[in-house]
C-alpha atoms as a PDB file:
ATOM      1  CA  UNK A   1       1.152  -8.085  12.966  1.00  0.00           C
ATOM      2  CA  UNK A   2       2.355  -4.652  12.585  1.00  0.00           C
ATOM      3  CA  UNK A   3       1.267  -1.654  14.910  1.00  0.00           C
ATOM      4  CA  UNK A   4      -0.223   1.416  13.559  1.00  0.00           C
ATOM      5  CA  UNK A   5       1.833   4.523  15.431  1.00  0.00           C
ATOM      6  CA  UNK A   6       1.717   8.101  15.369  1.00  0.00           C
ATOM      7  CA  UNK A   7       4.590   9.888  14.148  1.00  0.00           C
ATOM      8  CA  UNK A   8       6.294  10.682  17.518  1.00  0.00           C
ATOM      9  CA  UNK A   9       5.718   6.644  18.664  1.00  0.00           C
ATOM     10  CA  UNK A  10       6.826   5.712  15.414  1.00  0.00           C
ATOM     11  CA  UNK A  11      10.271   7.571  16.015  1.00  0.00           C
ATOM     12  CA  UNK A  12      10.336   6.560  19.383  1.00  0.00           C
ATOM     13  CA  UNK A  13       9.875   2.791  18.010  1.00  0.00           C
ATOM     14  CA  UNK A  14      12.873   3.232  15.581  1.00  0.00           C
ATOM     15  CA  UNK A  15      14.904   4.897  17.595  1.00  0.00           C
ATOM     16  CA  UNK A  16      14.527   2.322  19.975  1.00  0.00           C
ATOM     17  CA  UNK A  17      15.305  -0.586  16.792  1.00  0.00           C
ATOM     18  CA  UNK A  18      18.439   1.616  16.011  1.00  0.00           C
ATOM     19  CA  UNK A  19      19.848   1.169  19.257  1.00  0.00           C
ATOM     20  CA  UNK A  20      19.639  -2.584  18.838  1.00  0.00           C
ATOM     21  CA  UNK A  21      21.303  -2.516  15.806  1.00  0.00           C
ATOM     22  CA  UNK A  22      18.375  -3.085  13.199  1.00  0.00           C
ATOM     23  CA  UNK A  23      18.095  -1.677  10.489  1.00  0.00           C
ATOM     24  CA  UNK A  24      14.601   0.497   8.646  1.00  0.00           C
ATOM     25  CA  UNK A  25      13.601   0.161   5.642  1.00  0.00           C
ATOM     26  CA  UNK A  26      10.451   2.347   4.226  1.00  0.00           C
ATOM     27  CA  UNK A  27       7.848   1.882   1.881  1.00  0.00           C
ATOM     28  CA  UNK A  28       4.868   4.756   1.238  1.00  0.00           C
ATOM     29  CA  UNK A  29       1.798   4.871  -0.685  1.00  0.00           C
ATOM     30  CA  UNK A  30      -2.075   5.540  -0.850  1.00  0.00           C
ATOM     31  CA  UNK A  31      -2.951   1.782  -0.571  1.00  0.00           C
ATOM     32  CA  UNK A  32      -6.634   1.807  -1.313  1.00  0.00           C
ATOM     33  CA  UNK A  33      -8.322  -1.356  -1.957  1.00  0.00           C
ATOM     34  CA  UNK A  34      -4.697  -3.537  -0.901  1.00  0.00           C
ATOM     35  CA  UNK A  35      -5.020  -5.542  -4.126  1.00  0.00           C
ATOM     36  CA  UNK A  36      -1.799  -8.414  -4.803  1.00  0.00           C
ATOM     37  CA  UNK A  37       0.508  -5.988  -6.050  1.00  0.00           C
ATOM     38  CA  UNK A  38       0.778  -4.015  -2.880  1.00  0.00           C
ATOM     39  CA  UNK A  39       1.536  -7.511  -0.994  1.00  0.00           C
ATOM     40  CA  UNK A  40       4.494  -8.237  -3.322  1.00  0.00           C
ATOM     41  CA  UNK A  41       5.551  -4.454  -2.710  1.00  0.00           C
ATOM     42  CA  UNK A  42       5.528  -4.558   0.828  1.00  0.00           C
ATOM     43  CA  UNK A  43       6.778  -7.851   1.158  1.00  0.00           C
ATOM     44  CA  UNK A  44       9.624  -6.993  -0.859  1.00  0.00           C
ATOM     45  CA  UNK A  45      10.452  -3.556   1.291  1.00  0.00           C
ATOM     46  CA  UNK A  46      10.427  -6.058   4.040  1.00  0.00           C
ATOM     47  CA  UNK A  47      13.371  -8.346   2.540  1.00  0.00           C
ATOM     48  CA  UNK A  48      15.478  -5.074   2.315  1.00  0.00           C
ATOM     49  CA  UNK A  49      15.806  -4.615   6.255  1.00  0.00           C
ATOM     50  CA  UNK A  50      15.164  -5.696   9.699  1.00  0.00           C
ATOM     51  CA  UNK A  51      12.366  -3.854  10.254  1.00  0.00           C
ATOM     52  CA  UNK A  52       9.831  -1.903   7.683  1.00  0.00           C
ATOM     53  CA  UNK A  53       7.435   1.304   8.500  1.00  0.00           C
ATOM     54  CA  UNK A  54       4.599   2.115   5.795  1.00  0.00           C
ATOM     55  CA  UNK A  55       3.604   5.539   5.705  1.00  0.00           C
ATOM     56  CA  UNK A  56       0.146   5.742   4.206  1.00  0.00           C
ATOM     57  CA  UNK A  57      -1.196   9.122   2.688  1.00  0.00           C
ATOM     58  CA  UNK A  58      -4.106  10.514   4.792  1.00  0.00           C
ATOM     59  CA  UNK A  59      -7.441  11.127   2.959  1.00  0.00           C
ATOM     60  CA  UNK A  60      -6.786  14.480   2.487  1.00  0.00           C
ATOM     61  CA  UNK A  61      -3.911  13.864   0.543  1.00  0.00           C
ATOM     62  CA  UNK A  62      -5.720  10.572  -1.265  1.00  0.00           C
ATOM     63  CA  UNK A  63      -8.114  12.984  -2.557  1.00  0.00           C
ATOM     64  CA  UNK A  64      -5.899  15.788  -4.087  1.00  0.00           C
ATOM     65  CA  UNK A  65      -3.640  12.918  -5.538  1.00  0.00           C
ATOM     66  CA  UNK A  66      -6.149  10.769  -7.183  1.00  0.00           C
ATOM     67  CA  UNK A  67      -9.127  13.090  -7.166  1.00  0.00           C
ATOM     68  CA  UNK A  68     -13.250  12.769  -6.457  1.00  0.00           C
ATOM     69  CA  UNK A  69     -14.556   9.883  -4.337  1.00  0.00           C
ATOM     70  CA  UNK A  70     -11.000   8.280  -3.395  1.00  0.00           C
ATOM     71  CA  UNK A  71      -9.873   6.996  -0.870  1.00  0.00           C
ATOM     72  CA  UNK A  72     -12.791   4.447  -0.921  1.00  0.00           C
ATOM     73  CA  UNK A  73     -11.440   3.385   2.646  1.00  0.00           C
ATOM     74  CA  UNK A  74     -10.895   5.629   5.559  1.00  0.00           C
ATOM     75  CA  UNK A  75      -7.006   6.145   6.651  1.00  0.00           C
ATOM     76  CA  UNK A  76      -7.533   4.321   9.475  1.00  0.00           C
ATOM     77  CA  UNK A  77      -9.093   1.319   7.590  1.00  0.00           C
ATOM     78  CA  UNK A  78      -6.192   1.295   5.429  1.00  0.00           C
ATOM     79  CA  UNK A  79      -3.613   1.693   8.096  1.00  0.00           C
ATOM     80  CA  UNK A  80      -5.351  -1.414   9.820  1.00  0.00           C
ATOM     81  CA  UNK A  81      -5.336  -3.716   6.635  1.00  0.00           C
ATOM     82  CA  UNK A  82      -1.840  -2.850   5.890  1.00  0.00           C
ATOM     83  CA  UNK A  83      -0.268  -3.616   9.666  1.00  0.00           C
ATOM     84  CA  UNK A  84      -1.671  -6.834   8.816  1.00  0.00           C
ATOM     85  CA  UNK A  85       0.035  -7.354   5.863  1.00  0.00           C
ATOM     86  CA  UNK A  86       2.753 -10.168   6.551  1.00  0.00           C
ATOM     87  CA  UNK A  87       6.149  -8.382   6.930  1.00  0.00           C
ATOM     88  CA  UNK A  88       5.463  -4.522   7.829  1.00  0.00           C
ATOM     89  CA  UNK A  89       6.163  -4.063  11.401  1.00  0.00           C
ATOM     90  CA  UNK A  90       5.379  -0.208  11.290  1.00  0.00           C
ATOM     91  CA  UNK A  91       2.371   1.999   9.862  1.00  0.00           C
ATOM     92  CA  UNK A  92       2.216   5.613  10.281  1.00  0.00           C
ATOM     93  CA  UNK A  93      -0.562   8.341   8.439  1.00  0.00           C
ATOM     94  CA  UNK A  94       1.252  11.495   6.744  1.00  0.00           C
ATOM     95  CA  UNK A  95      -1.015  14.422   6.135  1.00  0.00           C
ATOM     96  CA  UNK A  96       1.668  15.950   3.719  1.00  0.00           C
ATOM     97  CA  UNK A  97       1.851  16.359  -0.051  1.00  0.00           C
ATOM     98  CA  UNK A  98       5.411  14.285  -0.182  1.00  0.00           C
ATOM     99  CA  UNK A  99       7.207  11.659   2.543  1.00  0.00           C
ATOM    100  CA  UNK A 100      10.139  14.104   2.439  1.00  0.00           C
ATOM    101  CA  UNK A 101       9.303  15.207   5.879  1.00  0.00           C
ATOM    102  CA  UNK A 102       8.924  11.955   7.212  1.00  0.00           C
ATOM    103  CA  UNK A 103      12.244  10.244   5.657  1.00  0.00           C
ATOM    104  CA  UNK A 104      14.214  13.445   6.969  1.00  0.00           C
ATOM    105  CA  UNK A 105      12.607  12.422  10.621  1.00  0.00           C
ATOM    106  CA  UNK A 106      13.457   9.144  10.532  1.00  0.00           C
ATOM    107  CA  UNK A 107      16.034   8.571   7.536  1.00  0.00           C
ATOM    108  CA  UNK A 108      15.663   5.057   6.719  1.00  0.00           C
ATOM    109  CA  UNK A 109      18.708   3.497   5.779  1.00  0.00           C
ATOM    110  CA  UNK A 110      16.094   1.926   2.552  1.00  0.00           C
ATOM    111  CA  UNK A 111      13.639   3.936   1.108  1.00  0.00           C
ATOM    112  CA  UNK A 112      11.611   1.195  -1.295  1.00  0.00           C
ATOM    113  CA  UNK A 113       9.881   1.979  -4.186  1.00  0.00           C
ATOM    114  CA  UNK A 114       7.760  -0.091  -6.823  1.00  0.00           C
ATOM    115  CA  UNK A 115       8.626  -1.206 -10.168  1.00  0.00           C
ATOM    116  CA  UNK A 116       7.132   2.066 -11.800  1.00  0.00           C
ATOM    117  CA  UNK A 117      10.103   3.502 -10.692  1.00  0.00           C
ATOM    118  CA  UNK A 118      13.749   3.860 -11.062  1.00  0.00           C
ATOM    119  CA  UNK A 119      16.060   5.071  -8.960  1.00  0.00           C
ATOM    120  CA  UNK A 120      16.614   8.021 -10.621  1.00  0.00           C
ATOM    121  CA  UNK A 121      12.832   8.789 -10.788  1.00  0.00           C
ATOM    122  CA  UNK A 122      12.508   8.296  -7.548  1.00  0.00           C
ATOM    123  CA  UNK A 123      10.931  11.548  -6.202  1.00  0.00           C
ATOM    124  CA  UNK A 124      12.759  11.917  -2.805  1.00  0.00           C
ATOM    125  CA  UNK A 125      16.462  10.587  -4.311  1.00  0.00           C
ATOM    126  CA  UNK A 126      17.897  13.530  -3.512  1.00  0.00           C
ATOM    127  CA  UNK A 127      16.437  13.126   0.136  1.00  0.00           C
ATOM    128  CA  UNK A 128      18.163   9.577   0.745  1.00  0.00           C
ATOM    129  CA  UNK A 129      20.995  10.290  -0.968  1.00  0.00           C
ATOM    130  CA  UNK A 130      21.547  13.561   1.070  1.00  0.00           C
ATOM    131  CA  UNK A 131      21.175  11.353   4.714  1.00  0.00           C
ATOM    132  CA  UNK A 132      23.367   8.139   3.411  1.00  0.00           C
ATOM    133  CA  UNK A 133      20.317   6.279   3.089  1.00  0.00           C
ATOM    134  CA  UNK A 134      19.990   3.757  -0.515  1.00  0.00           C
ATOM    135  CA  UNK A 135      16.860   3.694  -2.980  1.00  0.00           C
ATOM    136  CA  UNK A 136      15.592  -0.148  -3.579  1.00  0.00           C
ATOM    137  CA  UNK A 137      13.403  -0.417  -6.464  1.00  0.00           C
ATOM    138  CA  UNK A 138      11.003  -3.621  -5.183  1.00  0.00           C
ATOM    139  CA  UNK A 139       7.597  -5.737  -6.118  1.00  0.00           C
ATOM    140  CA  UNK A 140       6.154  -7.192  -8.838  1.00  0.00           C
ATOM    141  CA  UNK A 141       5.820  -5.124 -12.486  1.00  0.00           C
ATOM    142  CA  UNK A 142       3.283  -3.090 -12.313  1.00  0.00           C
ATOM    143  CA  UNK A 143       0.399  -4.585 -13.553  1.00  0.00           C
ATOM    144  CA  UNK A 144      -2.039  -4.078 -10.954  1.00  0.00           C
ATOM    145  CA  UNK A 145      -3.439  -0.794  -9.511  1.00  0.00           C
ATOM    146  CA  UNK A 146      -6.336   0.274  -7.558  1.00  0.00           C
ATOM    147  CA  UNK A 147      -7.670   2.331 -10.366  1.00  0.00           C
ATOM    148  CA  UNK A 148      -7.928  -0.558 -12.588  1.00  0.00           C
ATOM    149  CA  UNK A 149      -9.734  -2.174  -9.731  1.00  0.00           C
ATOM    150  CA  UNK A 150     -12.057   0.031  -9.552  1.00  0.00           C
ATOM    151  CA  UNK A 151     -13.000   0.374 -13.392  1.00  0.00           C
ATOM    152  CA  UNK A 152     -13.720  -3.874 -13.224  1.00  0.00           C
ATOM    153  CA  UNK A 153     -15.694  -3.424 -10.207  1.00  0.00           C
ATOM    154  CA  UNK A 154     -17.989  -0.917 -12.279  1.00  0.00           C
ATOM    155  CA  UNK A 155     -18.234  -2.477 -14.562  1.00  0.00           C
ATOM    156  CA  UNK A 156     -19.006  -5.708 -13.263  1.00  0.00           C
ATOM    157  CA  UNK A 157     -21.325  -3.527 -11.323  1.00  0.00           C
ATOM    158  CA  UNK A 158     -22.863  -2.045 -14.542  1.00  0.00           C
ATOM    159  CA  UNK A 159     -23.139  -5.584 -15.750  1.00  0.00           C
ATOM    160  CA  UNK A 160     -25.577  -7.002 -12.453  1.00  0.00           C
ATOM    161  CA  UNK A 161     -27.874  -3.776 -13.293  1.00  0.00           C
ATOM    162  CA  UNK A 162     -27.970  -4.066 -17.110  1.00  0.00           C
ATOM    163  CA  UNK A 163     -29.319  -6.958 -19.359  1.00  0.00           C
ATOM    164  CA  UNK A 164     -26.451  -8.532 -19.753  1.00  0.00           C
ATOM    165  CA  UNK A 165     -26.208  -9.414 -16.083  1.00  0.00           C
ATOM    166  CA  UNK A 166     -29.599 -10.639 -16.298  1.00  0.00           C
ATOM    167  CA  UNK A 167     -28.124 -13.085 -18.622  1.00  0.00           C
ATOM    168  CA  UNK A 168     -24.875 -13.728 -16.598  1.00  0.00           C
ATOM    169  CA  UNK A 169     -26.606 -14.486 -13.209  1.00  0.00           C
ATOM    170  CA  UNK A 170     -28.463 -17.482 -15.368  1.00  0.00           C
ATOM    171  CA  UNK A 171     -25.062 -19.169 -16.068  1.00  0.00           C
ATOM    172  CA  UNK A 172     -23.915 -19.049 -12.893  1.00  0.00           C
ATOM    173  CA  UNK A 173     -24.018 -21.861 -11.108  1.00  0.00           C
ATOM    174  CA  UNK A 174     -26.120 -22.549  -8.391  1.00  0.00           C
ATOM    175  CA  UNK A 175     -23.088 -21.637  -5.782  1.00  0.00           C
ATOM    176  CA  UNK A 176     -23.008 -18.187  -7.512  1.00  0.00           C
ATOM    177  CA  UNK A 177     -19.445 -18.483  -8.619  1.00  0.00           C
ATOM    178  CA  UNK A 178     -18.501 -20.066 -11.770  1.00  0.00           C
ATOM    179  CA  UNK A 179     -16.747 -23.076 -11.643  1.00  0.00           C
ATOM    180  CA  UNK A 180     -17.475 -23.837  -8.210  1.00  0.00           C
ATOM    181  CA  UNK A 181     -19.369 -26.640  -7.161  1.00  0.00           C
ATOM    182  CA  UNK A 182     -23.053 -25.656  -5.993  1.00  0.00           C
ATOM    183  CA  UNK A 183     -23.243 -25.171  -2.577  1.00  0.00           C
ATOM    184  CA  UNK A 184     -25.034 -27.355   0.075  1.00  0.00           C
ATOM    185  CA  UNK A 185     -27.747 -25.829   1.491  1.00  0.00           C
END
């Protein structure tokens, strides 16, 4: 399981990994509701190096980026789920608007991105490029996001309070999941 570090352990932690001859790799993002495609992201990062640090956006920065009532979980709830994700060894908070700050602390020799970029979208190319450090463009296509997640969760929601989940609840099965045997009670 990974460890969630502040900045200066987190340097202190690579700088310790460099000396032993491992390399970082470094993956960033929001990662509200940690839905499949952020476990093939991550999990890809991970391939690219010896070790891998996640730098999630604080909730500050959550909000301004994806506006009113996100991040649904706290930073620290986020930074949690993610350490446990199987391959990250590193998670750090940033409070700032880009990683730029962070990759120029620690300069990664991978800075991994998902498949809704290229490497010459990549925001911070310039960045890596500048310190000798590569751009790895990793995961799954993106088909899954957190917003999308959270439009079938309303409406699912919309669906229990309305009629028509009235209707749904009575073709459930007794074990309140379709398809699945009823339970034993």
């Amino acid at each position: 399981m990974g460890r969630v570090l502040s900045r200066e352990a987190l340097l202190e932690a690579v700088g310790a990994d460099r000396a032993a001859g491992r390399t970082v790799a470094f993956a960033n993002g929001c990662f509200d509701l940690l839905h499949v495609g952020h476990v093939r992201y991550l999990q890809a990062a991970a391939a690219e190096a010896d070790r891998l640090v996640v730098a999630i956006n604080d909730d500050q920065s959550v909000a301004c980026l994806k506006g009113p009532g996100q991040p649904i979980l706290s930073a620290a709830d986020r930074a949690e789920i993610v350490a446990a994700v199987r391959g990250v060894d590193y998670v750090t908070l940033f409070p700032e608007r880009t990683v730029t700050p962070l990759l120029l602390a620690l300069k990664p020799d991978v800075h991994c991105k998902g498949t809704d970029y290229t490497v010459d979208t990549v925001p911070e190319r310039e960045t890596v490029a500048a310190y000798g450090g590569r751009i790895a463009i990793v995961g799954d296509p993106k088909d899954h996001s957190t917003r999308d997640l959270l439009a079938r969760i309303r409406t699912c929601e919309r669906g229990r309070n309305g009629a028509a989940g009235g209707a749904a609840a009575e073709r459930r099965p007794p074990g309140g999941v379709q398809g699945a045997p009823p339970s034993k009670q």
